[in-house]
C-alpha atoms as a PDB file:
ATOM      1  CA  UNK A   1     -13.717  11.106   6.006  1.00  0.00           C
ATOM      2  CA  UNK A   2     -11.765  11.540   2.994  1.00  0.00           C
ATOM      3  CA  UNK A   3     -10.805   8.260   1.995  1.00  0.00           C
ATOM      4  CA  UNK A   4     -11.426   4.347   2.296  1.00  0.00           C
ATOM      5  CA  UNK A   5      -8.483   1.820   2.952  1.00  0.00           C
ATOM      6  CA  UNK A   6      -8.476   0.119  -0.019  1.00  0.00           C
ATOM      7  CA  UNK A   7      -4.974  -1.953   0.451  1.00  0.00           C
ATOM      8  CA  UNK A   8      -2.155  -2.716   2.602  1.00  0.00           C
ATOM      9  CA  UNK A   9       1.346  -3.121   0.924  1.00  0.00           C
ATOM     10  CA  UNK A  10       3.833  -4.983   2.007  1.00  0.00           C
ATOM     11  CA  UNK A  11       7.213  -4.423   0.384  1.00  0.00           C
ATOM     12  CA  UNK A  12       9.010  -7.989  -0.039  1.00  0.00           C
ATOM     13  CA  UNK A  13      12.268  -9.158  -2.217  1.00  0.00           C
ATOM     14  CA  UNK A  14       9.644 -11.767  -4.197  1.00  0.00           C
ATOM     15  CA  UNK A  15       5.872 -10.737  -4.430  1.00  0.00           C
ATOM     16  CA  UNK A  16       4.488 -13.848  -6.183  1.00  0.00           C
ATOM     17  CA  UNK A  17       6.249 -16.148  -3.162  1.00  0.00           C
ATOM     18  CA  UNK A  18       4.838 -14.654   0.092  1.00  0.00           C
ATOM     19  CA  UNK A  19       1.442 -13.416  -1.842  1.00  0.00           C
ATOM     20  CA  UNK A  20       1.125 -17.397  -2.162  1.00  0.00           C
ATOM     21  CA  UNK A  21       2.587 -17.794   1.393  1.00  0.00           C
ATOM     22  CA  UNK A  22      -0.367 -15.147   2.814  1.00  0.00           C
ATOM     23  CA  UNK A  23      -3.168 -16.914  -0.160  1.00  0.00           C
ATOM     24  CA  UNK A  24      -2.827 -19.823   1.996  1.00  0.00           C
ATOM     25  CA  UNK A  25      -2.543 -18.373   5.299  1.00  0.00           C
ATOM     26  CA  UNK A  26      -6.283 -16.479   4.720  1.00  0.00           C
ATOM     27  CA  UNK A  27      -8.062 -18.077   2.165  1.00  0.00           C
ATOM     28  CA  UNK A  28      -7.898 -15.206   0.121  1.00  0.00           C
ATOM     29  CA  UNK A  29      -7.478 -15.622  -3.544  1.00  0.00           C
ATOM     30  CA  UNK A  30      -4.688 -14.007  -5.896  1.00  0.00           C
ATOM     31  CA  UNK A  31      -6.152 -11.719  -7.903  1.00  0.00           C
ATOM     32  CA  UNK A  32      -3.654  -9.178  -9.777  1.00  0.00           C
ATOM     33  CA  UNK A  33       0.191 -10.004 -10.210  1.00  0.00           C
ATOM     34  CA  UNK A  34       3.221  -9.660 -12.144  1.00  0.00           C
ATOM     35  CA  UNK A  35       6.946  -9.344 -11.841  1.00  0.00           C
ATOM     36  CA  UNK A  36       6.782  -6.768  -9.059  1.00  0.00           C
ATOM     37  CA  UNK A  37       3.266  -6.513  -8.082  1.00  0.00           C
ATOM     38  CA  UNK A  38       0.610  -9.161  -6.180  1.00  0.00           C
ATOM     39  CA  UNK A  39      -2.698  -8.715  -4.860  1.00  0.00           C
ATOM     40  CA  UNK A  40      -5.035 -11.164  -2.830  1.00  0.00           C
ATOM     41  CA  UNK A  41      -8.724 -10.403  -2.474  1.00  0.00           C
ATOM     42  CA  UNK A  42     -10.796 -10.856   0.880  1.00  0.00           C
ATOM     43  CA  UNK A  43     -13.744  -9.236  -0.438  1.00  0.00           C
ATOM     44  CA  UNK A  44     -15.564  -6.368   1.100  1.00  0.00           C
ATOM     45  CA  UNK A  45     -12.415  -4.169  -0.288  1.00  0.00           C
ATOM     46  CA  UNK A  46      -9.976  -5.799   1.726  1.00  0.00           C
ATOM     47  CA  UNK A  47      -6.586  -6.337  -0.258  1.00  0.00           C
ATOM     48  CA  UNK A  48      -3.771  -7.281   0.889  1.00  0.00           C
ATOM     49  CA  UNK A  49      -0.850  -6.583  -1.887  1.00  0.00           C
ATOM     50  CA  UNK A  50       3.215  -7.485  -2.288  1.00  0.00           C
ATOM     51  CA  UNK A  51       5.505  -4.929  -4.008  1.00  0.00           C
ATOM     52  CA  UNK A  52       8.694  -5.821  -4.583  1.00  0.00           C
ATOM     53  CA  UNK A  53      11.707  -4.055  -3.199  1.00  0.00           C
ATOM     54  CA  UNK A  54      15.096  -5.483  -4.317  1.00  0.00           C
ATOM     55  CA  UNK A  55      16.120  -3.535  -0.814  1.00  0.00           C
ATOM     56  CA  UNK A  56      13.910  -4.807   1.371  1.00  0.00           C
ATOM     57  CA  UNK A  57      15.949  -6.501   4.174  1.00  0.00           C
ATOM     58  CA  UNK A  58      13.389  -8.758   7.081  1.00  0.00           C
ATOM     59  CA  UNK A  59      12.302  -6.735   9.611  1.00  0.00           C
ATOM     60  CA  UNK A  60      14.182  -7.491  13.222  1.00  0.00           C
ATOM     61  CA  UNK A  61      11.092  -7.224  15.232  1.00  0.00           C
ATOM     62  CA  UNK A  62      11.299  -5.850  18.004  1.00  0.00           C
ATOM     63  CA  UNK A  63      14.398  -4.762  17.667  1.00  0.00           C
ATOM     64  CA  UNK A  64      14.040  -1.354  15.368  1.00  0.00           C
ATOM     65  CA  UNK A  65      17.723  -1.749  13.874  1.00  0.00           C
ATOM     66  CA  UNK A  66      15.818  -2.814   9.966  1.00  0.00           C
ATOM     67  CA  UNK A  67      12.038  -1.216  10.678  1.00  0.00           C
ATOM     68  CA  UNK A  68       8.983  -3.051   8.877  1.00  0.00           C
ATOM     69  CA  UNK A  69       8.095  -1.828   5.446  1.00  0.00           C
ATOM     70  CA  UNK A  70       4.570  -1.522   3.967  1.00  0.00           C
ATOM     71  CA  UNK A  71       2.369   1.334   3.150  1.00  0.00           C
ATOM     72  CA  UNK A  72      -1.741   2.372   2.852  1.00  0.00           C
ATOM     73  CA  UNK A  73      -3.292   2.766  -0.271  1.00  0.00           C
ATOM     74  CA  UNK A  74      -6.425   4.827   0.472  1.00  0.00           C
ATOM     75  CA  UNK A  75      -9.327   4.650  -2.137  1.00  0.00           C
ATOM     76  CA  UNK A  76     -10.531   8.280  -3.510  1.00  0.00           C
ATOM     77  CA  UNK A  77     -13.336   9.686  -5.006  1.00  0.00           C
ATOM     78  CA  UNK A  78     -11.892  12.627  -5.773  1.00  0.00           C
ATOM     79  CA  UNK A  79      -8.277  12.560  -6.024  1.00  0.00           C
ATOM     80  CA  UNK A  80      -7.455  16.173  -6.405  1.00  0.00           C
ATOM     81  CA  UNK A  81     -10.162  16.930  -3.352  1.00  0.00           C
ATOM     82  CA  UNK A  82      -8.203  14.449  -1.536  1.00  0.00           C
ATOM     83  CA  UNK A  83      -4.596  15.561  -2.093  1.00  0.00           C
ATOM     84  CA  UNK A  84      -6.040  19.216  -0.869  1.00  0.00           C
ATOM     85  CA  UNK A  85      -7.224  17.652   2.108  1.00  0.00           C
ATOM     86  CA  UNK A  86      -4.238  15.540   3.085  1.00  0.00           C
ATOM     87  CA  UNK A  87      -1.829  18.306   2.701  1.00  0.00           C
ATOM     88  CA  UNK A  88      -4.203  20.370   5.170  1.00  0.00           C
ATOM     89  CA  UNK A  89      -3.788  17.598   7.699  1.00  0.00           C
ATOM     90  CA  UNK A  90      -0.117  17.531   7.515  1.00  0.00           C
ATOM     91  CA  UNK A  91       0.700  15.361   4.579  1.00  0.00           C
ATOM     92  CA  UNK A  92       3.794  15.672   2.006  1.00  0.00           C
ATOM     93  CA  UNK A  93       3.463  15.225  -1.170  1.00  0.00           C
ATOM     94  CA  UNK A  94       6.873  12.180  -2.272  1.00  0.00           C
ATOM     95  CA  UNK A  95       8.006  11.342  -5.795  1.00  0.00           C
ATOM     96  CA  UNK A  96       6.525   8.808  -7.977  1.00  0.00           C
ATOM     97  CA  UNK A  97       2.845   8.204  -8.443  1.00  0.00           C
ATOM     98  CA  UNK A  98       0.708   8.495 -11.939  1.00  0.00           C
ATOM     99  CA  UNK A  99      -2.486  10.064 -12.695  1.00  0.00           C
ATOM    100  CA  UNK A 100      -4.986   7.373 -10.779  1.00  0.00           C
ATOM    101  CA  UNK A 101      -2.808   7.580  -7.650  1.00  0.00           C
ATOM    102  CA  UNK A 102      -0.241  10.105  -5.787  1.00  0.00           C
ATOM    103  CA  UNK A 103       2.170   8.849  -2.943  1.00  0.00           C
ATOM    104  CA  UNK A 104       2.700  11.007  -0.159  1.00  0.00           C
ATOM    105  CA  UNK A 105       3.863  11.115   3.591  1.00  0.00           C
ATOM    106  CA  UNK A 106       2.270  11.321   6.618  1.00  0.00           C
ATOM    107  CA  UNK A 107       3.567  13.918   9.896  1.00  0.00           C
ATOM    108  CA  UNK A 108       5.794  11.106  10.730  1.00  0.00           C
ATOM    109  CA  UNK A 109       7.185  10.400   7.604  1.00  0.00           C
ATOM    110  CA  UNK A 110       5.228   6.996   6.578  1.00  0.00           C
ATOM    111  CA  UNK A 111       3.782   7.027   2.949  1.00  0.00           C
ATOM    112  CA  UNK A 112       0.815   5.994   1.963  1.00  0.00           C
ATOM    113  CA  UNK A 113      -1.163   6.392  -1.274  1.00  0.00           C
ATOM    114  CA  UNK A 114      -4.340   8.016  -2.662  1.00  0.00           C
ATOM    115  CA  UNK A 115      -5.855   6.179  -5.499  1.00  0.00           C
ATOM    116  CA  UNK A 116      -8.824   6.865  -7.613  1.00  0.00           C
ATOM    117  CA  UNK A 117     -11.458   4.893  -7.083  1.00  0.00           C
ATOM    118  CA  UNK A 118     -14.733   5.916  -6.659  1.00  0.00           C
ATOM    119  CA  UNK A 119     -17.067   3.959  -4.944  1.00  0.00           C
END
């Protein structure tokens, strides 16, 4: 194992709206947000976060024509340890990230992120 899922992101054109939409569909309360950024918290480390995306068009499920958008944060001990092992199993390394966390792709192209956070 070389990581925990520590969030699922779902891109959206208005974080603080559907982060209160999904607060009320689970229960879970709003713990981080701003402008761009909101977080709910289940507990247990399950978070369930809204990052805005001023393109982010509704996906047309099933239909594949505008795909779904969100991403895994995974939860690191060791973040460089982590980046060497990710790139073994097939991982790219994309722009952006900072220090605490590093965005990458997986063999098909998704991205995901590793963030430091030790247990």
């Amino acid at each position: 194992m070389i990581g925990r899922l520590h969030t699922v992101v779902i891109d959206c054109p208005d974080p603080a709206a559907l982060a209160a939409f999904y607060a009320e569909l689970v229960g879970w309360p709003v713990v981080e947000h701003d402008e761009d950024w909101c977080v709910l918290d289940g507990g247990a480390g399950q978070r369930l976060a809204f990052q805005r995306s001023r393109q982010a068009a509704p996906p047309t499920w099933p239909d594949p024509a505008t795909p779904q958008q969100l991403h895994l944060d995974i939860a690191v001990d060791d973040i460089e340890l982590a980046e060497e092992q990710v790139l073994k199993l097939g991982a790219r390394p994309l722009p952006g990230g900072e220090e605490d966390f590093r965005v990458y792709a997986d063999p098909a192209g998704h991205p995901f992120c590793l963030e430091f956070s030790p247990v």
